[in-house]
N, C-alpha and C. Protein backbone atom coordinates (compact mmCIF):
# COMPACT_ATOMS: atom_id res chain seq x y z
N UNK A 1 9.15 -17.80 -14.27
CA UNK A 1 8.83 -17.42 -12.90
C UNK A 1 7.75 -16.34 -12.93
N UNK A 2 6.61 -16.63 -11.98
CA UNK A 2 5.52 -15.63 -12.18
C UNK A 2 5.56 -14.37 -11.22
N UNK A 3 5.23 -13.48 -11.25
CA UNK A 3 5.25 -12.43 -10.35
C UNK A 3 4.64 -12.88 -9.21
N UNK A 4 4.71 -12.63 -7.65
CA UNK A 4 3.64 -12.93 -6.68
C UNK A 4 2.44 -11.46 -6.72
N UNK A 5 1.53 -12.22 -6.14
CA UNK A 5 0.50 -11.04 -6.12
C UNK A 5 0.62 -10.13 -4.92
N UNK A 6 0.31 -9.20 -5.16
CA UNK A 6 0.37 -7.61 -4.14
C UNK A 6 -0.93 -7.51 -3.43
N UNK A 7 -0.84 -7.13 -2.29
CA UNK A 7 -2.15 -6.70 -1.60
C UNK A 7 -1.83 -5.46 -0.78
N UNK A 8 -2.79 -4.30 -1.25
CA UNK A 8 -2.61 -3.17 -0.31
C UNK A 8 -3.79 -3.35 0.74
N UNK A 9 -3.59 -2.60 1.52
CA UNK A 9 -4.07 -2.67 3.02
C UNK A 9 -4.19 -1.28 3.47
N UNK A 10 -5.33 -0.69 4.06
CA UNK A 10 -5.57 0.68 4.85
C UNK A 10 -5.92 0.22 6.00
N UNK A 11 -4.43 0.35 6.74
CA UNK A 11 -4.05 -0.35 8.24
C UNK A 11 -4.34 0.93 9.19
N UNK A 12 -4.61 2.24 9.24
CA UNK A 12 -4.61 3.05 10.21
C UNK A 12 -4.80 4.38 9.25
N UNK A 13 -5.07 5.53 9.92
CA UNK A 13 -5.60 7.28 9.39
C UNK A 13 -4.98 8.14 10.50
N UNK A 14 -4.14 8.71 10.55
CA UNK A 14 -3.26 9.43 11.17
C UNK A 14 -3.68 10.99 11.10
N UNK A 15 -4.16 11.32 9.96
CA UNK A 15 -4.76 12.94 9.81
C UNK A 15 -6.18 13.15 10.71
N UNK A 16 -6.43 14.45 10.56
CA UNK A 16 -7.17 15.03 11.37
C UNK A 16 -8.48 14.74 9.87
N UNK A 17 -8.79 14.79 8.83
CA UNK A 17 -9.80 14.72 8.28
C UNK A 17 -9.75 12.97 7.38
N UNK A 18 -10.83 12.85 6.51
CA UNK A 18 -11.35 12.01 6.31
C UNK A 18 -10.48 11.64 4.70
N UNK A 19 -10.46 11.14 3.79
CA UNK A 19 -9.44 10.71 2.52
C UNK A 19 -10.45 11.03 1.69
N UNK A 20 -10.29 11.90 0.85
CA UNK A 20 -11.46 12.46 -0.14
C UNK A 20 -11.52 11.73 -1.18
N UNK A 21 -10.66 10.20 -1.52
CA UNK A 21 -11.03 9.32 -2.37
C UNK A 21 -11.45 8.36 -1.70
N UNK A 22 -11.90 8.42 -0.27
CA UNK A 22 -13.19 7.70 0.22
C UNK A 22 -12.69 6.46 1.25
N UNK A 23 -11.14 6.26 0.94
CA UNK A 23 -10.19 5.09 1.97
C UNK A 23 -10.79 5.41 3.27
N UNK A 24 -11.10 3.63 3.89
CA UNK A 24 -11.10 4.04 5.11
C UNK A 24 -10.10 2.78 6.00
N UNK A 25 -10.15 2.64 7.14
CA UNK A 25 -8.96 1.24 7.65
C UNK A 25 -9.58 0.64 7.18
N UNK A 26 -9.09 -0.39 7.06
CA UNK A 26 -9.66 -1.77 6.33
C UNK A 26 -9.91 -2.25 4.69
N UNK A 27 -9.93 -1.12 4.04
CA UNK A 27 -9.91 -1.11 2.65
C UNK A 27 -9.24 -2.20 2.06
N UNK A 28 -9.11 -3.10 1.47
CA UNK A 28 -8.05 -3.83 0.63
C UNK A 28 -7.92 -3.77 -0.75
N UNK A 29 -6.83 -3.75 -1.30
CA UNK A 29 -6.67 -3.52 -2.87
C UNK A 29 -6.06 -4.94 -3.52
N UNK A 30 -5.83 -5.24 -4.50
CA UNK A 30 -5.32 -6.15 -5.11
C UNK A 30 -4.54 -5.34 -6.31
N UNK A 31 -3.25 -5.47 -5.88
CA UNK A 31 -2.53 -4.49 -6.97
C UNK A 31 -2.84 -4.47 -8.68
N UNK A 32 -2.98 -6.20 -9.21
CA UNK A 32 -2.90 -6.38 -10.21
C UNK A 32 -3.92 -5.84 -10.38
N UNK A 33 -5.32 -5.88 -10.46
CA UNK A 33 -6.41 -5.95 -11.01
C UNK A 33 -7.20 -4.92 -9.97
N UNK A 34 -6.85 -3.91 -8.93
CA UNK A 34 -8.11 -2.90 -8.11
C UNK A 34 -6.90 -1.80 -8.51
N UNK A 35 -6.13 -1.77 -8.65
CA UNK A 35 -5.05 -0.35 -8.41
C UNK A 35 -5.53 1.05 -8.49
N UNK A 36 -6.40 0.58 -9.74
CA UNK A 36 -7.16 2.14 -10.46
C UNK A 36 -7.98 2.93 -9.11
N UNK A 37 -7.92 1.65 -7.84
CA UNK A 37 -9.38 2.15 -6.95
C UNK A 37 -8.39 2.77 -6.15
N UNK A 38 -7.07 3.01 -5.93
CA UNK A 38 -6.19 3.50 -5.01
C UNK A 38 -5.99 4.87 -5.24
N UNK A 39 -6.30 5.75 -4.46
CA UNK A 39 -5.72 7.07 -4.51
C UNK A 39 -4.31 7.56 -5.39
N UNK A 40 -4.71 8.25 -6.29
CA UNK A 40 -2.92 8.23 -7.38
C UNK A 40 -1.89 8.56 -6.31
N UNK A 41 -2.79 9.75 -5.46
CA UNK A 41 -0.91 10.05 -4.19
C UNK A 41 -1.05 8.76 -3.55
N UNK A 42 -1.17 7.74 -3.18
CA UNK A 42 -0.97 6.63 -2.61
C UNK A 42 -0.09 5.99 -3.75
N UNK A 43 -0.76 5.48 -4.49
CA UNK A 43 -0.07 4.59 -5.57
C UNK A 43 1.59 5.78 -5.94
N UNK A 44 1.75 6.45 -6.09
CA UNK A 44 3.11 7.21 -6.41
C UNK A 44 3.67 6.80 -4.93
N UNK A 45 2.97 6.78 -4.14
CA UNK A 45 4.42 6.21 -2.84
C UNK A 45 4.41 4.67 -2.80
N UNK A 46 3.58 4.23 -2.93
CA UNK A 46 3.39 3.07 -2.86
C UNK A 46 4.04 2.00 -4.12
N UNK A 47 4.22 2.63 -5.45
CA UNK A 47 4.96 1.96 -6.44
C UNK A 47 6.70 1.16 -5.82
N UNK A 48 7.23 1.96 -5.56
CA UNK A 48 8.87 1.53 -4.98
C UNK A 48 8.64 0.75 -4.36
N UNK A 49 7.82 0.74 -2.95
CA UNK A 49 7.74 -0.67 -1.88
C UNK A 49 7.05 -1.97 -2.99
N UNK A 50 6.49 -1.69 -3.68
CA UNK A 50 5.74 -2.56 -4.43
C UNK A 50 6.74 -3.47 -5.64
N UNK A 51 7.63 -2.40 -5.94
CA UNK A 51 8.31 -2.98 -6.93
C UNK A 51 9.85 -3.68 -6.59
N UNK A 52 9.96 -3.79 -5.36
CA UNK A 52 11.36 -3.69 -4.01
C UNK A 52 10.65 -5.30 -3.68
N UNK A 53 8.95 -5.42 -3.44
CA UNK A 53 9.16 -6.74 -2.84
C UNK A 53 8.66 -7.70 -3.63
N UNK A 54 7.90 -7.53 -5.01
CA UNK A 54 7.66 -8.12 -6.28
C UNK A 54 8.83 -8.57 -6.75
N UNK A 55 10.14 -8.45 -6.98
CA UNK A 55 11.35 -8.71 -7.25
C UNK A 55 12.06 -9.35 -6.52
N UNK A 56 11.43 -9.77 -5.17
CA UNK A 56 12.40 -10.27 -4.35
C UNK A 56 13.14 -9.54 -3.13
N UNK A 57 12.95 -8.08 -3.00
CA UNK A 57 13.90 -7.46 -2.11
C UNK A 57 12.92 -7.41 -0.92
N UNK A 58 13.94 -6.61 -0.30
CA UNK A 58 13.34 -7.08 1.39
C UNK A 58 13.07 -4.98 1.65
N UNK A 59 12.65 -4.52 2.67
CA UNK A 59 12.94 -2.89 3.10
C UNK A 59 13.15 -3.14 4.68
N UNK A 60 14.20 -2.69 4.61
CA UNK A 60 15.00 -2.27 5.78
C UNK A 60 13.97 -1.88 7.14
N UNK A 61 13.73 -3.02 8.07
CA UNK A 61 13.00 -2.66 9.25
C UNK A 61 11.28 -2.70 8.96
N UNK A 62 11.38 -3.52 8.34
CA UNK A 62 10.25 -4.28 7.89
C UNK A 62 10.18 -5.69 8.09
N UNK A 63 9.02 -6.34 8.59
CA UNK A 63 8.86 -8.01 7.97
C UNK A 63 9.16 -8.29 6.64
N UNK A 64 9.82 -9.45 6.71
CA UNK A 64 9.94 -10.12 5.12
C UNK A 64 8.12 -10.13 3.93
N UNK A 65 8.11 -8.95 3.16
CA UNK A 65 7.40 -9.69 1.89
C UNK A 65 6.25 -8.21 2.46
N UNK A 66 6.99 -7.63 3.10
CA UNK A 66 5.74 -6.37 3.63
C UNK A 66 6.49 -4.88 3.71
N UNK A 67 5.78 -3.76 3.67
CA UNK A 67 6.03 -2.40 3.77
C UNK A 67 4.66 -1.60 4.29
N UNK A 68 5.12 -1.37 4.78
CA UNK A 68 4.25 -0.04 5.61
C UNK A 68 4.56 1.36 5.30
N UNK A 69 3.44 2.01 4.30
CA UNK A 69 4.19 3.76 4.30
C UNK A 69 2.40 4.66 4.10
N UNK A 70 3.37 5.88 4.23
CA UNK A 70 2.21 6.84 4.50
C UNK A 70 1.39 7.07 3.09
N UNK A 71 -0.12 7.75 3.16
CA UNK A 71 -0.28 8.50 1.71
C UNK A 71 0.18 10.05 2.16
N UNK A 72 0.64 10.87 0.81
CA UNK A 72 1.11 12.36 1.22
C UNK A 72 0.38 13.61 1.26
N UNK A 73 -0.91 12.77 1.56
CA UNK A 73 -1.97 14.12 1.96
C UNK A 73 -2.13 14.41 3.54
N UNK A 74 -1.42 15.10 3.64
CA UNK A 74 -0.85 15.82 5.42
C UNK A 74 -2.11 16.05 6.16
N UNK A 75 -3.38 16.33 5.70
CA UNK A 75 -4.24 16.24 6.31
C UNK A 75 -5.30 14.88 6.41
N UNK A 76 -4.67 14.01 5.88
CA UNK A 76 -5.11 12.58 5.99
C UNK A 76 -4.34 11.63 6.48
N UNK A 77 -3.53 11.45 6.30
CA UNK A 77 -2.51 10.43 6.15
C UNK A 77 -3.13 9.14 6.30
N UNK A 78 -3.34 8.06 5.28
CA UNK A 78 -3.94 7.23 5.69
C UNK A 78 -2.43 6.18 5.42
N UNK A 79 -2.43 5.09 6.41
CA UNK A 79 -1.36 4.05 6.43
C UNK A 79 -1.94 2.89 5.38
N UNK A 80 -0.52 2.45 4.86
CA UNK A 80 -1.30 1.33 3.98
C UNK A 80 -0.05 0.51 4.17
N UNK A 81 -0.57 -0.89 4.08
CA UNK A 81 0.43 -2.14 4.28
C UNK A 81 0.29 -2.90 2.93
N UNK A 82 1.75 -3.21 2.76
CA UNK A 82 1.60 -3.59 1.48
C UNK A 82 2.17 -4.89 1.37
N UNK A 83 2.05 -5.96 0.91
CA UNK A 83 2.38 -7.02 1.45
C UNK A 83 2.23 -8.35 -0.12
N UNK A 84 2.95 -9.14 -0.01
CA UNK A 84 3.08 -9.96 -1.16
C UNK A 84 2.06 -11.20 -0.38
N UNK A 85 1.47 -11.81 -1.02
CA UNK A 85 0.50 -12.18 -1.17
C UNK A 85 0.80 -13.88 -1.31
N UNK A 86 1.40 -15.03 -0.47
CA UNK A 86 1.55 -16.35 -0.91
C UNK A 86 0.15 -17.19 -1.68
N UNK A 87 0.46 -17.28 -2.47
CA UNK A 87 -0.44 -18.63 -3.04
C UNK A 87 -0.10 -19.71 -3.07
């Protein structure tokens, strides 16, 4: 059984300034193969939802095969959707 593929998403910017690793809405990542291009405080929140729906699990008050969470720079916050990827 193969892993499904991951896609991050910069769905919205909630802070008052700009993401000093350059994210803006719309950004898309491809977990397997762009990750390195993701902000490390993103990717440290973003690992658990990632590894919760790669396995099969679902997060509580979410669509099936998706997560939505913040990055933890308080003066940015940029939203990212994270979402399994059908092929």
């Amino acid at each position: 059984m193969s892993r499904p593929k991951i896609r991050l998403t910069v769905v919205d910017r909630l802070g008052p300034k700009g993401c000093h690793r350059g994210h803006k809405v719309g950004d898309t990542f491809d977990f397997d193969t762009e990750r390195g291009q993701v902000c490390p405080m993103a990717m440290h929140v973003a690992f658990p939802y990632i590894d919760i729906l790669r396995y099969g699990g679902r997060i509580p008050g979410q669509p099936e095969g998706t997560a939505v969470f913040c990055c933890p720079d308080v003066d940015t916050i940029n939203v990212f959707k994270v979402e399994v990827v059908e092929e």
